[in-house]
N, C-alpha and C. Protein backbone atom coordinates (compact mmCIF):
# COMPACT_ATOMS: atom_id res chain seq x y z
N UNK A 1 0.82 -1.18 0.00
CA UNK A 1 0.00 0.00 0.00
C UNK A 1 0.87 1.25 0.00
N UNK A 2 2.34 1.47 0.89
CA UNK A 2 2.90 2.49 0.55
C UNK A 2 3.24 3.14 -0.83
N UNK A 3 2.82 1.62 -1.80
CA UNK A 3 3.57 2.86 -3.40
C UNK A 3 2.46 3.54 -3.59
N UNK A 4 1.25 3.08 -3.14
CA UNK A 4 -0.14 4.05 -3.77
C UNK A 4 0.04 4.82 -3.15
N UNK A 5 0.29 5.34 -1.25
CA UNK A 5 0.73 6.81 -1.08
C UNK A 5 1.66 7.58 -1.82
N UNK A 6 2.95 6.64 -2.03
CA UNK A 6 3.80 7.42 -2.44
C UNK A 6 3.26 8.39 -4.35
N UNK A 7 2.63 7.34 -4.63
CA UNK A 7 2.40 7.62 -5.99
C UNK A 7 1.38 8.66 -6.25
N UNK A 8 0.83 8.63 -5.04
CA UNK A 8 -0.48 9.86 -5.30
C UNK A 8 -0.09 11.40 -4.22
N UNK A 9 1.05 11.03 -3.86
CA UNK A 9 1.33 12.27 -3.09
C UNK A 9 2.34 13.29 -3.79
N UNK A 10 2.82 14.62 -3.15
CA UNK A 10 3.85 15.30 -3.76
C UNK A 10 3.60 15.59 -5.23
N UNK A 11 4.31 15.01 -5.77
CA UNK A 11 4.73 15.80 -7.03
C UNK A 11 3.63 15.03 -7.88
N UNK A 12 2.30 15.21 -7.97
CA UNK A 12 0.74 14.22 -8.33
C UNK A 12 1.32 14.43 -10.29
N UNK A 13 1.25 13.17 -10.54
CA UNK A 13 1.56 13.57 -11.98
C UNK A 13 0.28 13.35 -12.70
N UNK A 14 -1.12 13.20 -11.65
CA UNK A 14 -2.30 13.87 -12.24
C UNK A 14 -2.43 15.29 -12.34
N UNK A 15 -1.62 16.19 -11.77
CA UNK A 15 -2.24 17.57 -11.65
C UNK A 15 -2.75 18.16 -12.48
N UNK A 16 -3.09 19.34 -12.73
CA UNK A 16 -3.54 20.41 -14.02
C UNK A 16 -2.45 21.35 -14.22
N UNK A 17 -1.25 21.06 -13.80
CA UNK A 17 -0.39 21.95 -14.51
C UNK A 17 0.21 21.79 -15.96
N UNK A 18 0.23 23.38 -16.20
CA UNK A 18 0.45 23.36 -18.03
C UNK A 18 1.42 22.49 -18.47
N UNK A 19 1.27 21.40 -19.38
CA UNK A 19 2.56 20.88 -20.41
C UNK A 19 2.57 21.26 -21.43
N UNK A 20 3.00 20.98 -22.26
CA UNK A 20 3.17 21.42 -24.01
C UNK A 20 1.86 21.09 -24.15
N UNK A 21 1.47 20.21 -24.16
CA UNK A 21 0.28 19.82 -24.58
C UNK A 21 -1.19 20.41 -24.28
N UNK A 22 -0.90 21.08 -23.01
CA UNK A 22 -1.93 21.77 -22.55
C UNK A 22 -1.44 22.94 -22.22
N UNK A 23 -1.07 24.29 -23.05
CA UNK A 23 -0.50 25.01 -22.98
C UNK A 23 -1.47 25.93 -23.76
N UNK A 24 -2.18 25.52 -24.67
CA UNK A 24 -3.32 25.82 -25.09
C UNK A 24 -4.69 25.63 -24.81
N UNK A 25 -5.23 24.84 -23.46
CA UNK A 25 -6.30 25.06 -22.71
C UNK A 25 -6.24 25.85 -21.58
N UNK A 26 -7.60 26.12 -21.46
CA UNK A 26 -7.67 26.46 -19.69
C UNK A 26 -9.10 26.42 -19.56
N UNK A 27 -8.57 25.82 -18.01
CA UNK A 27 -9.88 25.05 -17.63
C UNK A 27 -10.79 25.67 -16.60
N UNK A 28 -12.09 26.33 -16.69
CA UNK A 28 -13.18 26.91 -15.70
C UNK A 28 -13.65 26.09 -15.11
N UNK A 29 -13.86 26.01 -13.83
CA UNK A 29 -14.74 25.22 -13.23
C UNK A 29 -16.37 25.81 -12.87
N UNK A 30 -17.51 25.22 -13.19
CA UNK A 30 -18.93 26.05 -13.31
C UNK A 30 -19.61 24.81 -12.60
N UNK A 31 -20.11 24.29 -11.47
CA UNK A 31 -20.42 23.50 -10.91
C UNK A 31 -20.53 22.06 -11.22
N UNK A 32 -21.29 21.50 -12.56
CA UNK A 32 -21.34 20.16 -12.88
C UNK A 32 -20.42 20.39 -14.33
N UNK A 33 -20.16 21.39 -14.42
CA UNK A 33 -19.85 21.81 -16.09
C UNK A 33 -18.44 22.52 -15.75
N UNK A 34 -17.57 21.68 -16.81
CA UNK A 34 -15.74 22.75 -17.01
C UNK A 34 -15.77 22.98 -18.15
N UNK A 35 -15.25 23.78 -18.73
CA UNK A 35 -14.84 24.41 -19.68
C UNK A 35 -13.36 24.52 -19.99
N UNK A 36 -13.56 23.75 -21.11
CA UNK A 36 -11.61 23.91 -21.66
C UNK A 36 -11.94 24.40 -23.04
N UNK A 37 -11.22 25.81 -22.66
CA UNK A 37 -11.43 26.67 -24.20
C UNK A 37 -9.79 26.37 -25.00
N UNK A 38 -10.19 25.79 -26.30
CA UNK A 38 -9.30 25.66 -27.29
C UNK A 38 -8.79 26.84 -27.86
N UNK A 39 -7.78 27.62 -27.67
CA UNK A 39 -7.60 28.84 -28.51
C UNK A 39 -7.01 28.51 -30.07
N UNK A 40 -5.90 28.12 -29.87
CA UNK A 40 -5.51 28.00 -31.61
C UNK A 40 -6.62 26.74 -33.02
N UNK A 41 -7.12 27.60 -33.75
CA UNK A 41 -7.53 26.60 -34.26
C UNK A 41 -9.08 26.17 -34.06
N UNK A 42 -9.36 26.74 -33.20
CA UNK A 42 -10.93 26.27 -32.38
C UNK A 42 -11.98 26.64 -33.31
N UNK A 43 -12.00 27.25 -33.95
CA UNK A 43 -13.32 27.24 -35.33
C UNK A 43 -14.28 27.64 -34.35
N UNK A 44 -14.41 28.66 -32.97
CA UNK A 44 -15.89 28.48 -32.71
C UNK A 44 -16.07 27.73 -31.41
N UNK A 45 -15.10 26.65 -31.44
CA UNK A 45 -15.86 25.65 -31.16
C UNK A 45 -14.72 25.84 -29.24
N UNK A 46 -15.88 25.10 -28.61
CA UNK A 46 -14.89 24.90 -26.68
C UNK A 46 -15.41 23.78 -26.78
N UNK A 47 -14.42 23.38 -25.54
CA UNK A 47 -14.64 21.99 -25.27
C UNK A 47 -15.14 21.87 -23.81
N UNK A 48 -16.11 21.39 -23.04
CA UNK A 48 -16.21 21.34 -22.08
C UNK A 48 -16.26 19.50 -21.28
N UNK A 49 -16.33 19.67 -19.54
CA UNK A 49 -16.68 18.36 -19.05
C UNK A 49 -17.67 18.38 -18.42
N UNK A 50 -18.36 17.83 -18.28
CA UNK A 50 -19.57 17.27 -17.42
C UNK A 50 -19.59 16.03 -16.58
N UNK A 51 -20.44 16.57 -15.51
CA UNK A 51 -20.20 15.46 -14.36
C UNK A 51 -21.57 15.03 -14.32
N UNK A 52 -22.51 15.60 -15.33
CA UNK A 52 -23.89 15.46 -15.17
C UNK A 52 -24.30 14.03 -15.42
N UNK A 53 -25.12 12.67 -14.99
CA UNK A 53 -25.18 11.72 -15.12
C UNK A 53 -26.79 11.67 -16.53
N UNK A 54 -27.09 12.82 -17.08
CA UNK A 54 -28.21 12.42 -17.84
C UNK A 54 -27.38 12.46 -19.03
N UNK A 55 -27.44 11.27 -19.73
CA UNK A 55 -26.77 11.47 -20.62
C UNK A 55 -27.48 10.29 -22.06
N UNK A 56 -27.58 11.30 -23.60
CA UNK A 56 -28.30 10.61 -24.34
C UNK A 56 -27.86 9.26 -24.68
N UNK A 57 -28.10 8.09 -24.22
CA UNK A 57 -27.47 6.78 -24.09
C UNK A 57 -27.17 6.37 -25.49
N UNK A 58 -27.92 6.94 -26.96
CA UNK A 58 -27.96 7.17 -28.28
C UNK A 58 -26.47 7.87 -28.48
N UNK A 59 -26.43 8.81 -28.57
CA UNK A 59 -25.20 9.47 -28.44
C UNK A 59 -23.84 8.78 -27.99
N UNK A 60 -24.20 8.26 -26.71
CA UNK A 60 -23.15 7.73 -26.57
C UNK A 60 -22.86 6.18 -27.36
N UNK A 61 -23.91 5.68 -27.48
CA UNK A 61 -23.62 4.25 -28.38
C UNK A 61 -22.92 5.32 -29.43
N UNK A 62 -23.31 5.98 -30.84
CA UNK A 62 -22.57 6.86 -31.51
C UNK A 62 -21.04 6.83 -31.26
N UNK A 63 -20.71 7.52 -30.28
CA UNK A 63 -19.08 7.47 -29.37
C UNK A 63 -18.70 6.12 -29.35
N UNK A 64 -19.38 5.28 -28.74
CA UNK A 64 -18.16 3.98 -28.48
C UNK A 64 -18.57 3.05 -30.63
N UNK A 65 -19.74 3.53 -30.77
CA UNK A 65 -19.44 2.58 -32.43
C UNK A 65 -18.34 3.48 -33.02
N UNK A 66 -18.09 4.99 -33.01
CA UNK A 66 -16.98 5.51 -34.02
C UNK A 66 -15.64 5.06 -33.52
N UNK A 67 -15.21 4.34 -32.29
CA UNK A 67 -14.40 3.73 -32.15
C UNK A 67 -13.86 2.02 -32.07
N UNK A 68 -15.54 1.48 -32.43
CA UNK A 68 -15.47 0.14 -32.69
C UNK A 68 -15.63 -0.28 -31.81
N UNK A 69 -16.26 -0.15 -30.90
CA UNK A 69 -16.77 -1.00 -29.76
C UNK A 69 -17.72 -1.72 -29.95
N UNK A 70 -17.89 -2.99 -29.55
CA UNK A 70 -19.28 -3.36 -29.56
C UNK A 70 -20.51 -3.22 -29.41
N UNK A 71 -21.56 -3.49 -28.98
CA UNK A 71 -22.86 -2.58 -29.10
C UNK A 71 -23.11 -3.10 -27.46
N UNK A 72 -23.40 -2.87 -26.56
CA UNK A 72 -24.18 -3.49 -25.36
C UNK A 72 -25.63 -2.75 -25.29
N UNK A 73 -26.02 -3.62 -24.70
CA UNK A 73 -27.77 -3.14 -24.18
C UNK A 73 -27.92 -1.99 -23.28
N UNK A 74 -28.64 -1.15 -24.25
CA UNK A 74 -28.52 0.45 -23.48
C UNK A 74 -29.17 0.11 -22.05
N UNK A 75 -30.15 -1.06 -21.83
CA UNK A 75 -30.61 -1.11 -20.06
C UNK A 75 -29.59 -0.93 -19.46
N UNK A 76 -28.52 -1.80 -19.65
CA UNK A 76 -27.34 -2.12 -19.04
C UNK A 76 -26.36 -0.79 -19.34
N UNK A 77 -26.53 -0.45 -19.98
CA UNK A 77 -25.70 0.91 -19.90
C UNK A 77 -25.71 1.73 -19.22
N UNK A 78 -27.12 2.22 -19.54
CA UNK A 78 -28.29 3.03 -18.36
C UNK A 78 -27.89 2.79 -16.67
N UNK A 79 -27.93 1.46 -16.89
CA UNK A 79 -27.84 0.89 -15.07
C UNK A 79 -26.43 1.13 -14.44
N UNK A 80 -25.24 0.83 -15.51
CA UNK A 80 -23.83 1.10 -15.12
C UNK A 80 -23.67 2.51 -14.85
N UNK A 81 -24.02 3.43 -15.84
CA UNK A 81 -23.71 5.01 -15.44
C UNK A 81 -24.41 5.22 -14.03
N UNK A 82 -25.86 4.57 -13.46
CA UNK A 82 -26.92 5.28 -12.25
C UNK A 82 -25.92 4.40 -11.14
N UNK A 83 -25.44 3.46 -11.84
CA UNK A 83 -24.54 2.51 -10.43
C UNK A 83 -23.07 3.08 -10.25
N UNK A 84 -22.33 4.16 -11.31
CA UNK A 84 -21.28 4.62 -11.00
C UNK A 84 -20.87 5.99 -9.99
N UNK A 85 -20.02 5.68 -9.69
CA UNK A 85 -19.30 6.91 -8.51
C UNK A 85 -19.50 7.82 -9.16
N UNK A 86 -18.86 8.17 -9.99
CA UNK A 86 -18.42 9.32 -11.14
C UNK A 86 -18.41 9.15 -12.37
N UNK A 87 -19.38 9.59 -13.48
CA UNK A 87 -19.37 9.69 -14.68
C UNK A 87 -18.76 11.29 -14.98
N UNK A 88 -18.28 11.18 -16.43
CA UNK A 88 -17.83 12.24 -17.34
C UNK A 88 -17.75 12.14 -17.96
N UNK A 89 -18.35 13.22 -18.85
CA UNK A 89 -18.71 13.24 -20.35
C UNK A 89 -17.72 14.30 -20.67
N UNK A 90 -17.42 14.41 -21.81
CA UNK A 90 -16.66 15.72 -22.66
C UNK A 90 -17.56 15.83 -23.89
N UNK A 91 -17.75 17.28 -24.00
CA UNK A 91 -18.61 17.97 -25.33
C UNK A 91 -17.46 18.91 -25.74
N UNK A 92 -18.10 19.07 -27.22
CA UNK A 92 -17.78 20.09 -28.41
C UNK A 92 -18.73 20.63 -28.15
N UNK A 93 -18.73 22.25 -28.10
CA UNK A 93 -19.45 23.19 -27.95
C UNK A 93 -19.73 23.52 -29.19
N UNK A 94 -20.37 24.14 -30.06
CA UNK A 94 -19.79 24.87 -31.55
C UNK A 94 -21.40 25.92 -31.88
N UNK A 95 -21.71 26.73 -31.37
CA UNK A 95 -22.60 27.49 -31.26
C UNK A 95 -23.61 27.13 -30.22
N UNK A 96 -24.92 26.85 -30.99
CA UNK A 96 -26.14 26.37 -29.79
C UNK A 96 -25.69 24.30 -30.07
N UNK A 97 -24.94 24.32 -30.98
CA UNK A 97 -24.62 22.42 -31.09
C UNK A 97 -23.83 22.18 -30.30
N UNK A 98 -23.93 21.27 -29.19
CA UNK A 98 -23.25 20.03 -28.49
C UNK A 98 -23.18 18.96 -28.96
N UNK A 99 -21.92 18.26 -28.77
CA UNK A 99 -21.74 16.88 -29.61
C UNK A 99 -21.02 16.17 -29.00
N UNK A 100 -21.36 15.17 -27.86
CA UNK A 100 -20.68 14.22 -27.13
C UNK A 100 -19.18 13.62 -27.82
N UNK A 101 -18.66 13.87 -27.49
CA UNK A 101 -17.14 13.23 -27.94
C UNK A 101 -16.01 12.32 -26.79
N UNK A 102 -16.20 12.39 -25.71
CA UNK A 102 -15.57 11.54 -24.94
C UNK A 102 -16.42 11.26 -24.02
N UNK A 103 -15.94 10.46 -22.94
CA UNK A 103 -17.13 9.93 -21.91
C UNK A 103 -15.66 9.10 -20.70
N UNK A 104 -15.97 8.63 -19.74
CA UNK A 104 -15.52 7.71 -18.82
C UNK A 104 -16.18 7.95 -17.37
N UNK A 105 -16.09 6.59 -16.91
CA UNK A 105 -16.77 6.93 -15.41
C UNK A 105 -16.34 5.86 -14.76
N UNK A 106 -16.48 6.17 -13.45
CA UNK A 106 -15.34 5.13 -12.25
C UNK A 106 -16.89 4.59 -11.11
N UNK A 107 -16.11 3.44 -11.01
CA UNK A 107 -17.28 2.82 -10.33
C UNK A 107 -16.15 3.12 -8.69
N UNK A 108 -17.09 2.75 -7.39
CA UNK A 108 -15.58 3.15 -6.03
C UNK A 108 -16.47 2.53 -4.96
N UNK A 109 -15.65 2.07 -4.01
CA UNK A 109 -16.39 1.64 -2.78
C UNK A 109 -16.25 3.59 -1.78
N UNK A 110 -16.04 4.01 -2.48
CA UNK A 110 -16.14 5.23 -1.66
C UNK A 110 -15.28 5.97 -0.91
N UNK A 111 -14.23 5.24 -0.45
CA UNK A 111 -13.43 4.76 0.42
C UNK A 111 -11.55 5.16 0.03
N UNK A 112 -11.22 4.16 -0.20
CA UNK A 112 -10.15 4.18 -1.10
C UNK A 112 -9.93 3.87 -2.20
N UNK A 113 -10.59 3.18 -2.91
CA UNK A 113 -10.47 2.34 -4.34
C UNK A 113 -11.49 2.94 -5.83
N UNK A 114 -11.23 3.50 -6.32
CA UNK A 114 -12.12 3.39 -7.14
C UNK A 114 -11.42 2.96 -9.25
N UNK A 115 -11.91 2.11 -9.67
CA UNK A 115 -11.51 1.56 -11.05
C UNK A 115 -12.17 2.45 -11.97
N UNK A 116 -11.65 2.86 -13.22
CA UNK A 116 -12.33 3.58 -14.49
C UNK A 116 -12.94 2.60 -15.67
N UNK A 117 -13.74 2.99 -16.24
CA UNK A 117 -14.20 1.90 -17.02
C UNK A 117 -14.69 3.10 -18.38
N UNK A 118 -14.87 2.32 -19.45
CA UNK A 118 -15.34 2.94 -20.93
C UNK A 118 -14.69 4.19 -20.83
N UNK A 119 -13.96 4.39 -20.70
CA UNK A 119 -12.94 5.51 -21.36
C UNK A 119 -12.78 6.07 -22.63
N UNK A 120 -13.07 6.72 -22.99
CA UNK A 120 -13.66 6.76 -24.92
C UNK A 120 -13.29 7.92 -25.01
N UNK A 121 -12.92 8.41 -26.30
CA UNK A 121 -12.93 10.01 -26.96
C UNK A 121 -12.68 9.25 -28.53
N UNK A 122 -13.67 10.23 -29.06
CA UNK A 122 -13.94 10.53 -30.35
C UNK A 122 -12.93 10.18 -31.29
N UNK A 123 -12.62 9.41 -32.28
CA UNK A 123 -11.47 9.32 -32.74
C UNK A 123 -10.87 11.09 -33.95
N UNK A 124 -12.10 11.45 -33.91
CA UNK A 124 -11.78 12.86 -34.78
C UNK A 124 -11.43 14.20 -33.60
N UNK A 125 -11.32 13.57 -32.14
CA UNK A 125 -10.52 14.01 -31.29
C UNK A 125 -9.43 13.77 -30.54
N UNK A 126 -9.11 12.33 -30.92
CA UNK A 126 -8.05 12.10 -30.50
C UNK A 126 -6.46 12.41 -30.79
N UNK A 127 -5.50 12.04 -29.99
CA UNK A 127 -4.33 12.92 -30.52
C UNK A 127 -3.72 14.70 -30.73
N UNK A 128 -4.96 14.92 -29.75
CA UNK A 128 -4.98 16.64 -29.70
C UNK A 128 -5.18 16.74 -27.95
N UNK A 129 -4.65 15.58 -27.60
CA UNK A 129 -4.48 15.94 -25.90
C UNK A 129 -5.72 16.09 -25.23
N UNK A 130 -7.17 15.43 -26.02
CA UNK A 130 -8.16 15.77 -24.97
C UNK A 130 -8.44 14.76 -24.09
N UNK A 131 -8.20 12.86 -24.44
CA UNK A 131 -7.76 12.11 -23.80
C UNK A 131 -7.41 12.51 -22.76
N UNK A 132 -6.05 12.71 -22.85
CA UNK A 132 -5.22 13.21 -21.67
C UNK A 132 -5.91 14.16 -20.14
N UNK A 133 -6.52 15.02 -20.98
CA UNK A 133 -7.55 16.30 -20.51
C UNK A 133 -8.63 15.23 -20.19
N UNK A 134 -9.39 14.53 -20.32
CA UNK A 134 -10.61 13.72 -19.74
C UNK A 134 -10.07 12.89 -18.75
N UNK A 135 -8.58 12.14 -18.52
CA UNK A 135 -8.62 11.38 -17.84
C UNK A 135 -7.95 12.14 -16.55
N UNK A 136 -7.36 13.29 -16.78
CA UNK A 136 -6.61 14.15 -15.55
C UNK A 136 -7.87 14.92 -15.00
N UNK A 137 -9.22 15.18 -15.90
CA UNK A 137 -9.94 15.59 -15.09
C UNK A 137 -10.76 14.66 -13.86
N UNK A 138 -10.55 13.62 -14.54
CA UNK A 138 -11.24 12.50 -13.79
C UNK A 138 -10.72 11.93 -12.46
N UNK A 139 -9.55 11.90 -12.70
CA UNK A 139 -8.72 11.65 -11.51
C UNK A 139 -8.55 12.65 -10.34
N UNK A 140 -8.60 13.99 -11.14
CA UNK A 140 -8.55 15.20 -9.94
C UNK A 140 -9.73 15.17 -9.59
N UNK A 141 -10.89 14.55 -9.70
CA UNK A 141 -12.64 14.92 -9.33
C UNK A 141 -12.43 13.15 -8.24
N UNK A 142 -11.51 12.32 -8.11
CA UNK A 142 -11.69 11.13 -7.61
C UNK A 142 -10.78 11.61 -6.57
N UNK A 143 -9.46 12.45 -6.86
CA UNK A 143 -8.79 12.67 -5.91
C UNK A 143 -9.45 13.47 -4.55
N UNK A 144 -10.26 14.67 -5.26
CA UNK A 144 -11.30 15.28 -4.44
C UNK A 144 -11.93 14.68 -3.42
N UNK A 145 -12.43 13.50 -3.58
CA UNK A 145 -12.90 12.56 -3.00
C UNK A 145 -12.34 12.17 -1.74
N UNK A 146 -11.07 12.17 -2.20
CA UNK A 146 -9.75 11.73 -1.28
C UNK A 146 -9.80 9.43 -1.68
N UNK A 147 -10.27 9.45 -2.57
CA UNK A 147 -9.59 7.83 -3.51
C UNK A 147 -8.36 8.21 -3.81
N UNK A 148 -7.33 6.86 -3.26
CA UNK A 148 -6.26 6.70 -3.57
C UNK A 148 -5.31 5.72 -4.00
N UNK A 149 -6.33 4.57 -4.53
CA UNK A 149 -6.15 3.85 -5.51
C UNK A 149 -7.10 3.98 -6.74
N UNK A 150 -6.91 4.31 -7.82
CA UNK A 150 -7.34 4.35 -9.05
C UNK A 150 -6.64 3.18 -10.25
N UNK A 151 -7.89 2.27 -10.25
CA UNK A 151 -7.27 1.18 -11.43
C UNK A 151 -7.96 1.32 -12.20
N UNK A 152 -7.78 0.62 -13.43
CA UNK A 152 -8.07 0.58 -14.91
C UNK A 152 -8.18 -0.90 -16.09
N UNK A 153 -8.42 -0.91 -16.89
CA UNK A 153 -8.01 -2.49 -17.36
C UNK A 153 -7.59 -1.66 -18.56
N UNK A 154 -7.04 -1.85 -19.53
CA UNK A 154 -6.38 -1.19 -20.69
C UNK A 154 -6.23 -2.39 -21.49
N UNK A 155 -6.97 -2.15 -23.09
CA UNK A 155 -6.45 -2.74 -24.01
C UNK A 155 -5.25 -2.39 -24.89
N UNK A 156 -4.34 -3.88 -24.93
CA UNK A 156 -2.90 -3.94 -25.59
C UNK A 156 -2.42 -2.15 -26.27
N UNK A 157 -3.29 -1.76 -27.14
CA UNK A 157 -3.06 -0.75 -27.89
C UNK A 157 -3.36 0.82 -27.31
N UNK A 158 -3.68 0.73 -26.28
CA UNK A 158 -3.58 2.04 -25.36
C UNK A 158 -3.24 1.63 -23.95
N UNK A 159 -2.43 0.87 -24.16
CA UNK A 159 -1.42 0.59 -22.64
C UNK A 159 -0.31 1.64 -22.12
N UNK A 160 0.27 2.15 -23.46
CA UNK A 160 1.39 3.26 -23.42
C UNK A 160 0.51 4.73 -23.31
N UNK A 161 0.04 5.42 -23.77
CA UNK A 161 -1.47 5.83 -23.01
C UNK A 161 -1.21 6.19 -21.85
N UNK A 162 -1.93 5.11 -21.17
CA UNK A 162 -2.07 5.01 -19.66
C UNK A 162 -0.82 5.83 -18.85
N UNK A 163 0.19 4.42 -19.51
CA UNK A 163 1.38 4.92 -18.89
C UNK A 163 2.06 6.46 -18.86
N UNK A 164 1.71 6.77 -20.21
CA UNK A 164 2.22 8.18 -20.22
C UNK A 164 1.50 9.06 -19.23
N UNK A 165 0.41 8.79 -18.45
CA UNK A 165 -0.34 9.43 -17.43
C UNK A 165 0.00 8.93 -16.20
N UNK A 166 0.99 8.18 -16.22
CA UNK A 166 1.36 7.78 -14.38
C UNK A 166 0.85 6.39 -14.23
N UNK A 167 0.04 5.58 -14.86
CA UNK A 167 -0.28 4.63 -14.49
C UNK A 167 0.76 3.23 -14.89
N UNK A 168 1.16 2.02 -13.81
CA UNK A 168 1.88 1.23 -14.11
C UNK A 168 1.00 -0.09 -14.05
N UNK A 169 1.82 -1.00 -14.32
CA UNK A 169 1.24 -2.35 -14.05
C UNK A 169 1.87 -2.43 -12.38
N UNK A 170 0.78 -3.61 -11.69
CA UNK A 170 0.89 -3.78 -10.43
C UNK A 170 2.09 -3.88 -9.72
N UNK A 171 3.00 -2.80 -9.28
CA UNK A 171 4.04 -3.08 -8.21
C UNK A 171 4.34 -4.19 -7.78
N UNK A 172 3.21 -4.54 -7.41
CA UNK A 172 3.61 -5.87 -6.27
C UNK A 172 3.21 -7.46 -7.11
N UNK A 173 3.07 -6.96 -8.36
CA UNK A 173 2.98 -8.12 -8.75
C UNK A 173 1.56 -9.11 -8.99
N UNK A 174 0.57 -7.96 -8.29
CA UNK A 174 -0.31 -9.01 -8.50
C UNK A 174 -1.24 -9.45 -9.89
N UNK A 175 -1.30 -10.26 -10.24
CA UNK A 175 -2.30 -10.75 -11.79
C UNK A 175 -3.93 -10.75 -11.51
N UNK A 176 -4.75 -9.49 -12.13
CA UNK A 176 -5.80 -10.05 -11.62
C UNK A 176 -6.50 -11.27 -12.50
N UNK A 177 -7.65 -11.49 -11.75
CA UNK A 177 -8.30 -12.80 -12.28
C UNK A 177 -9.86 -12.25 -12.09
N UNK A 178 -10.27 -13.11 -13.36
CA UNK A 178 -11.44 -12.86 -14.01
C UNK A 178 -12.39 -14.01 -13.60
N UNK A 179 -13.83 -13.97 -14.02
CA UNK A 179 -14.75 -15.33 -14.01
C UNK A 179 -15.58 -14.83 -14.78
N UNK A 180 -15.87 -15.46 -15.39
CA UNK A 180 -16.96 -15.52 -16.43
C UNK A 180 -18.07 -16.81 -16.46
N UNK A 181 -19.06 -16.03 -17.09
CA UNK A 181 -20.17 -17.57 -17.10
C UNK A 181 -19.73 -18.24 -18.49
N UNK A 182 -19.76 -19.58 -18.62
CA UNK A 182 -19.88 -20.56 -19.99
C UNK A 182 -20.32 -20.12 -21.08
């Protein structure tokens, strides 16, 4: 348990301080709603986050098919977001149009632990650091909390990803294990 203090204390390499990469946002906080205004390039358009849990379950199928996800049963979708700790959405602003483009939300015993799950951004947003920007917001809204283990499951091809955000494979070694029905 000491590397998760050590890893979430001091020098938090979740924070919101500027990198290259985010040297061109800045972020408002407006109660359920942030605002990260894009200056170079922005056509118009801001980007904001939301912590709001109503969210068009349409829309978001949209988001996870433009990245090839499979389809699940919006009940079950429905039920995972009303059963999670923390959902977040990210929008494109672009006049009176909003247009869901990223999403993730952490399920938590409340406590110390909480895991992220469906992690998504738009693939016609990806690679412009808003990834990055959805998952540092997420973590600073869990840190708030005072959670100080944050896990994840990561597929093969956004493992380096992760990592580039502070996250490692288990210190201590442990493998988790799965069960499934037949």
């Amino acid at each position: 348990m000491g590397f998760w203090k050590n890893f979430f204390s001091g020098s938090d390499s979740t924070s919101m301080s500027k990198t290259a990469e985010q040297e061109e946002c800045s972020i408002e906080n407006q109660s359920s709603w942030s605002q990260v205004t894009r200056q170079p390039n922005s056509r118009n358009s801001r980007i904001f986050f939301s912590t709001d849990r109503d969210i068009d379950l349409y829309e978001l199928e949209e988001l996870c098919n433009a990245v090839g996800w499979s389809r699940r049963p919006l009940r079950k979708v429905k039920k995972a977001i009303q059963h999670s700790f923390l959902v977040v959405s990210m929008w494109q602003m672009r006049g009176n149009q909003r247009r869901l483009i990223g999403f993730a939300r952490a399920t938590s015993d409340h406590a110390f632990n909480a895991t992220l799950w469906d992690v998504v951004v738009h693939p016609d947003f990806q690679n412009k650091g808003l990834g990055k920007a959805l998952m540092r917001f997420i973590i600073k809204k869990l840190r708030s909390d005072d959670i100080s283990n944050i896990t994840l499951f990561a597929d093969p091809h956004v493992v380096e990803f992760y990592r580039n955000l502070g996250f490692i494979s288990d210190p201590e070694g442990i493998k988790g294990m799965f069960w499934y029905p037949d």
